[in-house]
N, C-alpha and C. Protein backbone atom coordinates (compact mmCIF):
# COMPACT_ATOMS: atom_id res chain seq x y z
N UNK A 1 0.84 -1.19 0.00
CA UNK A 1 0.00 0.00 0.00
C UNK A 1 0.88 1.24 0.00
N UNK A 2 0.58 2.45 -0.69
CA UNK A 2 1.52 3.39 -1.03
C UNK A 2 0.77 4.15 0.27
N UNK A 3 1.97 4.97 1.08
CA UNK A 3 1.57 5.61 2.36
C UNK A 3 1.16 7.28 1.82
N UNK A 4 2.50 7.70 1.17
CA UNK A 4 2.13 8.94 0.76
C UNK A 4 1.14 8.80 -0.77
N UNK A 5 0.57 10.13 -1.06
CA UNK A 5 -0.08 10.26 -2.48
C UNK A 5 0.99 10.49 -3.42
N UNK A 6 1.25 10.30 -4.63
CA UNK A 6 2.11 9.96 -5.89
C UNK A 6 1.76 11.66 -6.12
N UNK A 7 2.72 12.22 -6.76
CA UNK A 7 2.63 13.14 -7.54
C UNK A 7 1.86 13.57 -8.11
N UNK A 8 1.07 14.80 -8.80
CA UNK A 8 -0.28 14.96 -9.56
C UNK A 8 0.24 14.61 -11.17
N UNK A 9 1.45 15.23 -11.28
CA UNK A 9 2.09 14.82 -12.91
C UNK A 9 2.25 12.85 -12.95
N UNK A 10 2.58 12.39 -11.74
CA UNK A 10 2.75 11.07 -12.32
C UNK A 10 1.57 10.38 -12.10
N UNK A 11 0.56 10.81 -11.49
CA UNK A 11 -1.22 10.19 -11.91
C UNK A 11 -1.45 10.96 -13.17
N UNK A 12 -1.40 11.73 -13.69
CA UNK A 12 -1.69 12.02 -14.94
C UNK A 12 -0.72 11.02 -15.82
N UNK A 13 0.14 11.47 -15.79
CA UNK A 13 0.90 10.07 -16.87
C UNK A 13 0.44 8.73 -16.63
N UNK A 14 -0.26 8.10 -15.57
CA UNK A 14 -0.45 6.39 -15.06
C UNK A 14 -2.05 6.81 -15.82
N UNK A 15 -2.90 7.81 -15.85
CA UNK A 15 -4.27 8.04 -16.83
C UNK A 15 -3.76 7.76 -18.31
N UNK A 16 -3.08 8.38 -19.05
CA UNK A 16 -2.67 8.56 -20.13
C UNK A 16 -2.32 7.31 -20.69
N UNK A 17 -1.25 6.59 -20.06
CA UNK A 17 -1.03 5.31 -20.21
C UNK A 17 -2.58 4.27 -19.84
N UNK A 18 -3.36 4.64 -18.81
CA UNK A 18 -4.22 3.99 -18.57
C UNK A 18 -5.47 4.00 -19.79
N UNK A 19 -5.51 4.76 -20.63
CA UNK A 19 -6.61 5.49 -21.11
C UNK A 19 -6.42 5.85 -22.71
N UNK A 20 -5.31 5.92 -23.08
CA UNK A 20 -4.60 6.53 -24.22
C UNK A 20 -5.50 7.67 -25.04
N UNK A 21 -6.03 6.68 -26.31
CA UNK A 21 -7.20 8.07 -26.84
C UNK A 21 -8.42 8.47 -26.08
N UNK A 22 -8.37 7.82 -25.35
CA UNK A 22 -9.99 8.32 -24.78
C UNK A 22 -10.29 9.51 -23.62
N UNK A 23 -8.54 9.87 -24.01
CA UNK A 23 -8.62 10.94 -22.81
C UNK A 23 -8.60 12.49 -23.92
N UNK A 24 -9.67 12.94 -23.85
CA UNK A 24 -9.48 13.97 -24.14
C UNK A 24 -9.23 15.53 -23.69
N UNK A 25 -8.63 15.42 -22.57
CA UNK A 25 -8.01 16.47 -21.93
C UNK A 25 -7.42 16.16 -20.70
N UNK A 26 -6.83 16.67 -20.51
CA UNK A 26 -5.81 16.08 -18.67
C UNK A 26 -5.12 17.11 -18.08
N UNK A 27 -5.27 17.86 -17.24
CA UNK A 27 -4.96 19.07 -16.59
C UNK A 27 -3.93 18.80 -15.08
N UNK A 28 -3.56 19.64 -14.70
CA UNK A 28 -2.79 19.70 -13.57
C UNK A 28 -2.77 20.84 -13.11
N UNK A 29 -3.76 21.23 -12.16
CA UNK A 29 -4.02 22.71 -11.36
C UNK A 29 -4.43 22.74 -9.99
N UNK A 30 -3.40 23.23 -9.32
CA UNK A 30 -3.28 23.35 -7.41
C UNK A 30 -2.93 21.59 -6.86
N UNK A 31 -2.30 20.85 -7.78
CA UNK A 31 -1.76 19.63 -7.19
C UNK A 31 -3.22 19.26 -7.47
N UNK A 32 -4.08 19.25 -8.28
CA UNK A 32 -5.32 18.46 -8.94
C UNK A 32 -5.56 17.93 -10.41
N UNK A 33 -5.40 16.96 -10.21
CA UNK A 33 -5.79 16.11 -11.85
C UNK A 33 -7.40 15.79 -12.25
N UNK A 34 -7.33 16.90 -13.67
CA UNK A 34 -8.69 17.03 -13.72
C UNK A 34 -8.63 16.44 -15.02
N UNK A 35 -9.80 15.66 -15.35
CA UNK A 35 -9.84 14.50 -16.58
C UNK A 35 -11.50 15.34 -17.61
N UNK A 36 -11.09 14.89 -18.82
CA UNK A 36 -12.57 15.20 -19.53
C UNK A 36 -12.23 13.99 -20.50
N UNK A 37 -13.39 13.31 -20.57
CA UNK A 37 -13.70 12.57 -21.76
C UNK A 37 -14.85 12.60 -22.61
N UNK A 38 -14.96 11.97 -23.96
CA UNK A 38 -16.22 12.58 -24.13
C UNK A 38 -17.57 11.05 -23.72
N UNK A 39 -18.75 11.66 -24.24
CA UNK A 39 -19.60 10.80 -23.64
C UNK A 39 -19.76 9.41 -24.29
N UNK A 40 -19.13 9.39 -25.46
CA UNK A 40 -19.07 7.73 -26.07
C UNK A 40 -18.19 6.89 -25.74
N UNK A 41 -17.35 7.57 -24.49
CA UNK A 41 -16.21 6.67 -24.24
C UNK A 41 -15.75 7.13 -22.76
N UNK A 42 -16.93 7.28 -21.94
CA UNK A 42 -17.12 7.84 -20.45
C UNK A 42 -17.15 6.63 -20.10
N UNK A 43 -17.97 5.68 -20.36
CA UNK A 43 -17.89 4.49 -19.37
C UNK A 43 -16.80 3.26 -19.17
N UNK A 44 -16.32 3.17 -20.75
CA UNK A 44 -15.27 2.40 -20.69
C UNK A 44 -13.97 3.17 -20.08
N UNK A 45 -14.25 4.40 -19.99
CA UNK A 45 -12.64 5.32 -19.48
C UNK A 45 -13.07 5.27 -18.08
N UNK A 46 -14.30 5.36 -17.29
CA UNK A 46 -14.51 4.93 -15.53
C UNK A 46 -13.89 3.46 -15.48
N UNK A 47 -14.51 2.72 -16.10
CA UNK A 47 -13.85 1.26 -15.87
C UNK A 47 -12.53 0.90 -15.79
N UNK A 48 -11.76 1.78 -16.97
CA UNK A 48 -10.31 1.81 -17.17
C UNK A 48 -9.56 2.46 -15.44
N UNK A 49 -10.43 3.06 -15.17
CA UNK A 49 -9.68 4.32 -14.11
C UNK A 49 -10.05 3.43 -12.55
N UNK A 50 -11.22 2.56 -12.79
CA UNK A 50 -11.76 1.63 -11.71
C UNK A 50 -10.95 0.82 -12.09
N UNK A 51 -10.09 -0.06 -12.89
CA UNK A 51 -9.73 -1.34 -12.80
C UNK A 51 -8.07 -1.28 -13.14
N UNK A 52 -8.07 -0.16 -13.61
CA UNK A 52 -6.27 -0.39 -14.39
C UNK A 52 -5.53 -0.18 -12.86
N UNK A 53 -4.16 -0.82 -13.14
CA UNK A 53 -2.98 -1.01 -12.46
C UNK A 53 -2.91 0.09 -11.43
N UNK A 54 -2.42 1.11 -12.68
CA UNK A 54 -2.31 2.01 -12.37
C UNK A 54 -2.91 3.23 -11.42
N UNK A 55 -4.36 3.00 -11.74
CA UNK A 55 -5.38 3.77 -11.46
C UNK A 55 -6.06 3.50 -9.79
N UNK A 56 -6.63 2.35 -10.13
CA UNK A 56 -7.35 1.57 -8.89
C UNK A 56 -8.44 2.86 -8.35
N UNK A 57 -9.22 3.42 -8.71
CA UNK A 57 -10.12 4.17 -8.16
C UNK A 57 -11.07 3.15 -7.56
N UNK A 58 -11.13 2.84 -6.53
CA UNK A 58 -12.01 2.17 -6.14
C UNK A 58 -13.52 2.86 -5.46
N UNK A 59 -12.94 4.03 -5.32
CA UNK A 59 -14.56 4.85 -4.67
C UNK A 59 -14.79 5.95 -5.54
N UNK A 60 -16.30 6.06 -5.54
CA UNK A 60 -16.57 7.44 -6.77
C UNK A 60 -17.24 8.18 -5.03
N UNK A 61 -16.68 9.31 -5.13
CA UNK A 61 -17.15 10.09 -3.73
C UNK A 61 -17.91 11.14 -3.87
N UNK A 62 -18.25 11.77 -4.95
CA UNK A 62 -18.91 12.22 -5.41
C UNK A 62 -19.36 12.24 -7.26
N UNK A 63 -20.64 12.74 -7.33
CA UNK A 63 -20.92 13.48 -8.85
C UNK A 63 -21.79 14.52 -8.63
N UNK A 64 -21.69 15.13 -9.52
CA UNK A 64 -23.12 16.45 -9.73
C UNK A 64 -23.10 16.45 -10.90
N UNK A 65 -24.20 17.29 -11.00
CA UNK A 65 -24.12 17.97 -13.00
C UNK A 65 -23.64 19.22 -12.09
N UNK A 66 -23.63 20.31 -14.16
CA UNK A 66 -22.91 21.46 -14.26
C UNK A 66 -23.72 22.28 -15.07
N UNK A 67 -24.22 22.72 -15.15
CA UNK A 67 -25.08 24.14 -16.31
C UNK A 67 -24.07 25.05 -16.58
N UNK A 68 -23.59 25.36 -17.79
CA UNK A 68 -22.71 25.99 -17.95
C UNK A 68 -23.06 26.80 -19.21
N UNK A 69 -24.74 27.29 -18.56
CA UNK A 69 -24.90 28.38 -19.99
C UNK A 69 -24.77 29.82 -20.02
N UNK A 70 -24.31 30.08 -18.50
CA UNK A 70 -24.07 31.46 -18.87
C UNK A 70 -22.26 31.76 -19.20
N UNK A 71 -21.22 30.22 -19.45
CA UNK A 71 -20.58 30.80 -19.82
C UNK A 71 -19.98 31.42 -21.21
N UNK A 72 -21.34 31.38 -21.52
CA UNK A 72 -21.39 32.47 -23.07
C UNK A 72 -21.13 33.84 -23.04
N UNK A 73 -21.70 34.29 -21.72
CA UNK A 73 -21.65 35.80 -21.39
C UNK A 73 -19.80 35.99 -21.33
N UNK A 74 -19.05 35.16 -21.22
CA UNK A 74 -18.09 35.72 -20.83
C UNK A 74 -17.02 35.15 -22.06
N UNK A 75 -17.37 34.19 -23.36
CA UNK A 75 -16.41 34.35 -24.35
C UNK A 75 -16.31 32.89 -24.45
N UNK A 76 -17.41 32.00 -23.29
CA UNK A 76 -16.59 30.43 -23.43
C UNK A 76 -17.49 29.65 -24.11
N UNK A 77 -17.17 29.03 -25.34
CA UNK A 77 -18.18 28.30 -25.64
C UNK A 77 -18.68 26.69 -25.53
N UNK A 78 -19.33 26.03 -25.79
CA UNK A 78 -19.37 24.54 -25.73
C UNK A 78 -20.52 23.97 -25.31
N UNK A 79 -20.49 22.84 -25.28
CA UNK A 79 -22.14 21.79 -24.72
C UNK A 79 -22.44 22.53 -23.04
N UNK A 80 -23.92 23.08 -23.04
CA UNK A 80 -24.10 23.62 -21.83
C UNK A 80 -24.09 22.89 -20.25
N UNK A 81 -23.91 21.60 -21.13
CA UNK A 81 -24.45 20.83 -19.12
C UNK A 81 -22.95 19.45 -19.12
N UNK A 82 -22.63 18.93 -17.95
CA UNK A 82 -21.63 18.53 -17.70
C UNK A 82 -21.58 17.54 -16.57
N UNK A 83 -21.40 16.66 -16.51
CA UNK A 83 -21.38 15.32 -15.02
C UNK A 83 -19.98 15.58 -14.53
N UNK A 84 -19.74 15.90 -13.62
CA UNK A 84 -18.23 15.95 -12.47
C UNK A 84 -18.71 14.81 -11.83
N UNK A 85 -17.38 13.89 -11.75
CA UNK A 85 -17.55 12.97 -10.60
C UNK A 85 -15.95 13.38 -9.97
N UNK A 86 -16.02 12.70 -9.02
CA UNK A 86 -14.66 12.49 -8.17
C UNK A 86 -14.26 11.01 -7.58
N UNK A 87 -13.35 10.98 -7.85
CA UNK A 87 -12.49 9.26 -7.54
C UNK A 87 -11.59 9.35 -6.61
N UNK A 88 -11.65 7.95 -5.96
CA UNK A 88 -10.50 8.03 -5.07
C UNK A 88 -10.01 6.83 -5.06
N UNK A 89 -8.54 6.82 -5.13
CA UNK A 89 -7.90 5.32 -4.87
C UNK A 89 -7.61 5.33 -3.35
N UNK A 90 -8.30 4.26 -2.79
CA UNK A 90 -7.94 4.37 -1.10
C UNK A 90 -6.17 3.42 -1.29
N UNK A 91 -6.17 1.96 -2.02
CA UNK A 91 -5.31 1.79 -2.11
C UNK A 91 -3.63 2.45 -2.24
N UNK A 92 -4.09 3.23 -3.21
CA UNK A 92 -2.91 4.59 -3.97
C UNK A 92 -3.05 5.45 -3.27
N UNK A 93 -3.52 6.11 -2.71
CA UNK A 93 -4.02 7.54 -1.84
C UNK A 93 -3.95 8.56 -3.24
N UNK A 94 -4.99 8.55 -3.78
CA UNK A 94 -4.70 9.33 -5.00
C UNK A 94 -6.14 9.74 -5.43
N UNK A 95 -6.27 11.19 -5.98
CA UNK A 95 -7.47 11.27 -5.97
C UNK A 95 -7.82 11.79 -7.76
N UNK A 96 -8.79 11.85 -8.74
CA UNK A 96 -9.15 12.50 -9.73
C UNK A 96 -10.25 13.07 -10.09
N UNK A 97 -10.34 14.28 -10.98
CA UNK A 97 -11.53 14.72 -11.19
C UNK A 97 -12.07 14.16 -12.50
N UNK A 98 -12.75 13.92 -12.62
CA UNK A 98 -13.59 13.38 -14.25
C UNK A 98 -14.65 14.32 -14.69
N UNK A 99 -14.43 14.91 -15.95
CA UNK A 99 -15.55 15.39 -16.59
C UNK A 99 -16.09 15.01 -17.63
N UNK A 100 -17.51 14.64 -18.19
CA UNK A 100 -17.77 14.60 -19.31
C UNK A 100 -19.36 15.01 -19.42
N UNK A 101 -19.06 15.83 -20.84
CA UNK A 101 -20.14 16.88 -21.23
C UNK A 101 -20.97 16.47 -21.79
N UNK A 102 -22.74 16.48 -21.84
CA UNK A 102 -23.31 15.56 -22.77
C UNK A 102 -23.65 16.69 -23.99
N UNK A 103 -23.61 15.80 -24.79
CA UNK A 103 -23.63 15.97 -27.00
C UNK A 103 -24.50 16.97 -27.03
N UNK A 104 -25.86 16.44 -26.05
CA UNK A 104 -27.39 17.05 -26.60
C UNK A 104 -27.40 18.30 -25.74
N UNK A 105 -27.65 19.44 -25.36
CA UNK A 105 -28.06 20.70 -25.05
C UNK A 105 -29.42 20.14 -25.32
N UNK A 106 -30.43 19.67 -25.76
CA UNK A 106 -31.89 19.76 -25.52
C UNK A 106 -32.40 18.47 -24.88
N UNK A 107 -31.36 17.59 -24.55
CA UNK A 107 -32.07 15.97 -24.37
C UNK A 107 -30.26 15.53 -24.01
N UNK A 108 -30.41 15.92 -22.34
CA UNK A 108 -28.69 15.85 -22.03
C UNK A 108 -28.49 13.91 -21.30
N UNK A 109 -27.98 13.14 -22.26
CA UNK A 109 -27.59 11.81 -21.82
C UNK A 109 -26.15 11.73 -21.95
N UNK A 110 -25.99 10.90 -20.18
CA UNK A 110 -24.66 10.28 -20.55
C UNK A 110 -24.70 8.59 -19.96
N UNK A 111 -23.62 7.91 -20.28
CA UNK A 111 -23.79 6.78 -19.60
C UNK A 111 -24.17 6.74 -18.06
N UNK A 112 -25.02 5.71 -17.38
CA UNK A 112 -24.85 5.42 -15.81
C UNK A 112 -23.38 4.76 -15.20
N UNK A 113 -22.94 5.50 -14.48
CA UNK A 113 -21.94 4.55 -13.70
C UNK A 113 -22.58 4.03 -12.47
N UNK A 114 -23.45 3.54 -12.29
CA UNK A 114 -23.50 2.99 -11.08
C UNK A 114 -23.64 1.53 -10.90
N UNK A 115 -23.68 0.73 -12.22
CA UNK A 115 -23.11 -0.72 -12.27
C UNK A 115 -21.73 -0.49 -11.66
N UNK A 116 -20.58 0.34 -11.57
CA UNK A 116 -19.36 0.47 -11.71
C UNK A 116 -19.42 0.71 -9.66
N UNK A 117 -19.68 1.59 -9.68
CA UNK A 117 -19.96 1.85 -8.43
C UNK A 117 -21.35 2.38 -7.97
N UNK A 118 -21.96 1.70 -6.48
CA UNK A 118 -23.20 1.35 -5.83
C UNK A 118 -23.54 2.64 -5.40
N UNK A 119 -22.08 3.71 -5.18
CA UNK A 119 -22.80 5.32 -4.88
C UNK A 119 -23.19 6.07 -5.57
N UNK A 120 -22.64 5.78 -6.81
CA UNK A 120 -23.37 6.66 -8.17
C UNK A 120 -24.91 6.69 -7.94
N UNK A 121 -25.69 5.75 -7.57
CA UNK A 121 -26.76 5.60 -7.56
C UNK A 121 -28.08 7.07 -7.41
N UNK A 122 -27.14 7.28 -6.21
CA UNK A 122 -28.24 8.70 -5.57
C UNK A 122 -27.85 9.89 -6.20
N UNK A 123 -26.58 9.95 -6.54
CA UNK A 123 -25.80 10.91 -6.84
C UNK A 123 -26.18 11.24 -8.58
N UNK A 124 -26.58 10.14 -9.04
CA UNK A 124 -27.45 10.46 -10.93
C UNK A 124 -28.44 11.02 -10.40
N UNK A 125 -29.58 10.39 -9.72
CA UNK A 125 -30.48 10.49 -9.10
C UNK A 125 -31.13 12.42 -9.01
N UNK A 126 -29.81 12.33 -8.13
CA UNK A 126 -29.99 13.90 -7.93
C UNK A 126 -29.90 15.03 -9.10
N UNK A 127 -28.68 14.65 -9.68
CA UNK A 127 -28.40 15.28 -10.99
C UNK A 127 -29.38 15.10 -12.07
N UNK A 128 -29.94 14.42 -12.00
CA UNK A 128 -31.45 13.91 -13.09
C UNK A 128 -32.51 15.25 -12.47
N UNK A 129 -32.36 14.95 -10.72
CA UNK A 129 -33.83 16.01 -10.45
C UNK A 129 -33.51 17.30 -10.77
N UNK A 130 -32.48 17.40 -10.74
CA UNK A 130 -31.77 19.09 -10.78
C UNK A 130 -31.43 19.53 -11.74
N UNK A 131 -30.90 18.68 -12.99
CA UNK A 131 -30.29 19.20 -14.09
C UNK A 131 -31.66 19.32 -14.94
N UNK A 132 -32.26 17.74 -15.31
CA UNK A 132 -32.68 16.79 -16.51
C UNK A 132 -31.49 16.39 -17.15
N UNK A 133 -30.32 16.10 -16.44
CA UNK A 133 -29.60 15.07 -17.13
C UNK A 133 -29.77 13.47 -16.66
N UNK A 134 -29.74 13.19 -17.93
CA UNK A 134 -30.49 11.54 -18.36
C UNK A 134 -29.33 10.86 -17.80
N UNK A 135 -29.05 9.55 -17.04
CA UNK A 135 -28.51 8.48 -16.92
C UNK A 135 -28.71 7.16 -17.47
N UNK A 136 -28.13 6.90 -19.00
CA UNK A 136 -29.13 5.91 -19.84
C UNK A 136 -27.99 4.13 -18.93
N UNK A 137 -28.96 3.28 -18.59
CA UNK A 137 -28.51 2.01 -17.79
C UNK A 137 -28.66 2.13 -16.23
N UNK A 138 -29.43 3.44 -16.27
CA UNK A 138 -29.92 3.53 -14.43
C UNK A 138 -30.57 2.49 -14.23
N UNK A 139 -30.57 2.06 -13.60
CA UNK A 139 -31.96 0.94 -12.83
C UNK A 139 -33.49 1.63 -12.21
N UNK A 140 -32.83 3.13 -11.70
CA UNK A 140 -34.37 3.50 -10.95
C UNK A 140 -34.27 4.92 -10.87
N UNK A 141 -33.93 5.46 -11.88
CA UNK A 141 -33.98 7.01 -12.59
C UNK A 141 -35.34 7.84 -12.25
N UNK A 142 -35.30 8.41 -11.09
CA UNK A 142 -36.27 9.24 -10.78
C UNK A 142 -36.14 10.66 -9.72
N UNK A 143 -36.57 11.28 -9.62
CA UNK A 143 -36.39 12.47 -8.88
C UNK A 143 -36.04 11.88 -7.62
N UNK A 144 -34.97 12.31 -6.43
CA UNK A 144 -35.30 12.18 -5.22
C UNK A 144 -35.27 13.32 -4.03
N UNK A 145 -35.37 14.71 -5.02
CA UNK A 145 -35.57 15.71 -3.93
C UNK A 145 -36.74 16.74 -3.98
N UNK A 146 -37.12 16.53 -5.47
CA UNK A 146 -38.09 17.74 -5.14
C UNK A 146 -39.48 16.88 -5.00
N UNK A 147 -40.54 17.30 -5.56
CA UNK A 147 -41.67 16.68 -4.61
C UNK A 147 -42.17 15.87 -6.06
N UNK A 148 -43.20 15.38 -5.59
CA UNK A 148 -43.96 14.34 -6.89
C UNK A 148 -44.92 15.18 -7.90
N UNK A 149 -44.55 15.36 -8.73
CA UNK A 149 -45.14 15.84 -10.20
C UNK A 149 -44.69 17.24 -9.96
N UNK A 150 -43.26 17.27 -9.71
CA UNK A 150 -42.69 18.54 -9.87
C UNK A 150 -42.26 18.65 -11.48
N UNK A 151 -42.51 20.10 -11.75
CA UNK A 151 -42.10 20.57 -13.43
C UNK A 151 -40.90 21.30 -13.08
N UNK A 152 -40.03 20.92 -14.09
CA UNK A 152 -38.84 21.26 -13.94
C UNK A 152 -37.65 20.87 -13.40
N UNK A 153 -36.44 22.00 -13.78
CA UNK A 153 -35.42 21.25 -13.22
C UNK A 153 -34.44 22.36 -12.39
N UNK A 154 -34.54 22.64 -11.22
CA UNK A 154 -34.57 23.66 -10.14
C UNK A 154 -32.84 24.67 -10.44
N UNK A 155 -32.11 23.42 -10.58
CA UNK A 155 -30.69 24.29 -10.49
C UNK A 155 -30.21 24.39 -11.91
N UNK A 156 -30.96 24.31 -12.90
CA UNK A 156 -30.64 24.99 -14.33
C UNK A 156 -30.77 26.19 -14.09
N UNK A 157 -29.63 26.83 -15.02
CA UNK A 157 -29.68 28.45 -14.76
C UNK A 157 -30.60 29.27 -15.31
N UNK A 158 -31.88 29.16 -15.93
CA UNK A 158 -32.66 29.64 -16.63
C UNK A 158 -34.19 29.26 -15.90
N UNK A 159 -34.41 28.70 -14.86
CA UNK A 159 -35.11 28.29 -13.72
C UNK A 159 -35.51 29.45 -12.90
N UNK A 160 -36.52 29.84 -12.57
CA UNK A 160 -36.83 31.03 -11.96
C UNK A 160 -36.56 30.68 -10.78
N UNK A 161 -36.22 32.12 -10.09
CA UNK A 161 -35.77 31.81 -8.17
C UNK A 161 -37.19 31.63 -7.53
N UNK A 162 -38.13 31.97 -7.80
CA UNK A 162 -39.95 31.67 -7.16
C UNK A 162 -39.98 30.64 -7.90
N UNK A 163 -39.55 29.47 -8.62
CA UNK A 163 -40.35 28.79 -8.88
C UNK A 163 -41.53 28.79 -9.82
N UNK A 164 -42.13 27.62 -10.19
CA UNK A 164 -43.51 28.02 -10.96
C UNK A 164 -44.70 27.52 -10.33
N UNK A 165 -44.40 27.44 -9.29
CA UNK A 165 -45.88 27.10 -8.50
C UNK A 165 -46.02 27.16 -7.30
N UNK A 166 -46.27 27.08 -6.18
CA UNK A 166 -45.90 27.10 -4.74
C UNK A 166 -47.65 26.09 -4.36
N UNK A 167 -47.23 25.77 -3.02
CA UNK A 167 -47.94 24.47 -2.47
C UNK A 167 -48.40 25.35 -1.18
N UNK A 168 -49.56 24.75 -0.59
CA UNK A 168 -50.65 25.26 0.92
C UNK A 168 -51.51 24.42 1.08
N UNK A 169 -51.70 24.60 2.14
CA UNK A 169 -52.63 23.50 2.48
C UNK A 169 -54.07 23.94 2.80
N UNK A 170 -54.80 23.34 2.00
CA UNK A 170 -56.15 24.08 2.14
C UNK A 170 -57.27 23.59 3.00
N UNK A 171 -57.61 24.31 4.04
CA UNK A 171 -58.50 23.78 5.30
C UNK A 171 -59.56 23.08 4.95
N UNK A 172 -60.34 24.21 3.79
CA UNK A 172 -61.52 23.62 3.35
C UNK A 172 -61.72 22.51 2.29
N UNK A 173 -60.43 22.00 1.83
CA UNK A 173 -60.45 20.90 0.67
C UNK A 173 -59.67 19.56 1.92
N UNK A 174 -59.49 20.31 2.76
CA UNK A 174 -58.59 19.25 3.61
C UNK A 174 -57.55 18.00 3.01
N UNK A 175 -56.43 19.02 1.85
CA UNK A 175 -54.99 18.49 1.19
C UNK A 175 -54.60 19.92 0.74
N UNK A 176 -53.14 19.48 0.67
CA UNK A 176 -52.58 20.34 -0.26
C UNK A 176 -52.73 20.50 -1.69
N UNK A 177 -52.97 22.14 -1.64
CA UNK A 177 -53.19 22.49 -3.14
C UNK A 177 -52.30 23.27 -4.03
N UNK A 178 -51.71 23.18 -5.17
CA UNK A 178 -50.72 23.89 -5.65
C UNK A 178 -51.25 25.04 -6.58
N UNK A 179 -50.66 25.94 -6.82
CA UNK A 179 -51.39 27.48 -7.51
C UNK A 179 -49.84 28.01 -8.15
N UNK A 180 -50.59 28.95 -8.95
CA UNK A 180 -49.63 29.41 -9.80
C UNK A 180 -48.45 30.36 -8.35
N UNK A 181 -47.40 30.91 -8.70
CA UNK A 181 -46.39 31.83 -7.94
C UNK A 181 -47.12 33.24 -7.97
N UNK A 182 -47.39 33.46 -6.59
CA UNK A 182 -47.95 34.83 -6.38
C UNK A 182 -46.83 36.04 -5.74
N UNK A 183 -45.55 35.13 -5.31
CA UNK A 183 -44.95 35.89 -4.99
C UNK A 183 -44.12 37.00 -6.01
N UNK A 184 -43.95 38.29 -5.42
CA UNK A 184 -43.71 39.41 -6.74
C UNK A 184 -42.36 39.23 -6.63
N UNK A 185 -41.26 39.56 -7.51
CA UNK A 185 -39.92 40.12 -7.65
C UNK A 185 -39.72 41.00 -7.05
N UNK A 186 -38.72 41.26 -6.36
CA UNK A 186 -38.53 42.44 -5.55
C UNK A 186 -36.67 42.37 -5.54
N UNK A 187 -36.67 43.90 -5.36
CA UNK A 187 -35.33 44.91 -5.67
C UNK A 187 -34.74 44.43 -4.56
N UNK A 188 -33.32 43.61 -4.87
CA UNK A 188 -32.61 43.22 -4.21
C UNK A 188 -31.17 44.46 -4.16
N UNK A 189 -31.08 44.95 -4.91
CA UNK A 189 -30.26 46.16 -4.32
C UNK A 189 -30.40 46.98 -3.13
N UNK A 190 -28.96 46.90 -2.54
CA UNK A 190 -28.68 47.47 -1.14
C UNK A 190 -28.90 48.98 -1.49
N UNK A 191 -29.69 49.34 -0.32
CA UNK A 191 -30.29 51.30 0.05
C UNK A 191 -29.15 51.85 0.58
N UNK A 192 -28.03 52.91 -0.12
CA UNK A 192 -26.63 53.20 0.59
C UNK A 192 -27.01 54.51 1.31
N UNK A 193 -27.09 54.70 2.63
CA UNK A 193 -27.65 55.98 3.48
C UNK A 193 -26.58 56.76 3.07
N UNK A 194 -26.22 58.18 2.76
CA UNK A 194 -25.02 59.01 3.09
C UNK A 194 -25.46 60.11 3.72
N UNK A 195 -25.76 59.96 4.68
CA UNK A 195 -26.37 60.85 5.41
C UNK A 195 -24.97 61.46 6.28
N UNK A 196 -25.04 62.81 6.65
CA UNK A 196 -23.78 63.24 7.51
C UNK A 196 -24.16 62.98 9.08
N UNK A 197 -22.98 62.30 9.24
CA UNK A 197 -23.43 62.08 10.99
C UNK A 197 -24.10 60.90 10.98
N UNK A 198 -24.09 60.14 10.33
CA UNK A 198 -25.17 58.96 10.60
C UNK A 198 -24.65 58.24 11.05
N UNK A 199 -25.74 57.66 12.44
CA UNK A 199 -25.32 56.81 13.48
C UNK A 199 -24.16 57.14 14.53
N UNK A 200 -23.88 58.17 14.56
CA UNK A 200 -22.99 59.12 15.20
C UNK A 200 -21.50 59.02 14.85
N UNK A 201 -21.74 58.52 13.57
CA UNK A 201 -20.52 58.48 13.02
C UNK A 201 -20.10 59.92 12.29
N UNK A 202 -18.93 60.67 12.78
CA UNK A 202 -17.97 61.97 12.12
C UNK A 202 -17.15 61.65 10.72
């Protein structure tokens, strides 16, 4: 068992070798190895990174999705939505980031890893309720945070902050009833006093 963690340049070279074409990008920033592959060759490159010599990721410790449409405003272009997972070799003490972007912007699929690993499970799960990114080989692909016959997908950036409906409970129907958002928009800009003397301040 290796005591210390290996270098970030020599886990990137043990990927490269592990992975050859299917790596389509490999970074090294703040002692972090960050991976992108694309989505026709995401699952066989987890497997590679779960099973090679080299690699041994034996735990996925996290995933999320990524909405990445406002980085148009600033000059960057590409597929708007994105799966981050994170790996860890407990064996190696070594850790990686994985990205891969899905094709579709209107209908976002990527492979399931959670044949690969049993924690992926909740972790698509979530990213399904939050993004609408698809996990095609899930076993039980369904929302698990927002409520039942919720519309939408809450942490896309184009998702209103009220929501499109809000829930109460109605005395006289005795259940909850859902209604359109009555709550108004309101001016979140700070009121700057410059008043002289204010608060007994000279």
């Amino acid at each position: 068992m290796t005591a210390f963690a290996i270098r970030p340049e020599a886990l990137r070279d043990a990927i490269v070798a592990a992975l050859g074409d299917k790596v389509r990008q490999l970074s090294v920033a703040l002692d972090e190895v960050t991976l992108v592959v694309s989505a026709a060759d995401y699952l066989a490159a987890m497997q590679l990174l779960r099973d090679a010599p080299g690699c041994r990721f034996e735990q996925l410790v996290d995933l999320c999705g990524v909405d990445y449409s406002s980085y148009g405003d600033v000059g960057v272009e590409g597929p708007r939505y994105c799966v981050v997972s994170h790996l860890l070799s407990v064996s190696m003490n070594q850790r990686v980031r994985v990205k891969v972007f899905c094709p579709d912007d209107d209908f976002p699929v990527v492979p399931s890893v959670s044949d690969l690993w049993n924690s992926a499970n909740w972790y698509e799960r979530e990213a399904f309720d939050l993004y609408g990114i698809v996990f095609d080989g899930h076993g039980d692909l369904r929302r698990i945070l927002t409520d039942y016959g919720f519309i939408g997908h809450p942490f896309r950036k184009d998702f209103p902050l009220s929501g499109h409906v809000e829930m109460r409970y109605d005395a006289e129907q005795r259940r909850v009833v859902y209604e359109p958002v009555t709550i108004e928009p309101r001016e979140i800009t700070p009121r700057i006093i410059r008043e002289e003397k204010y608060g007994g301040l000279h």
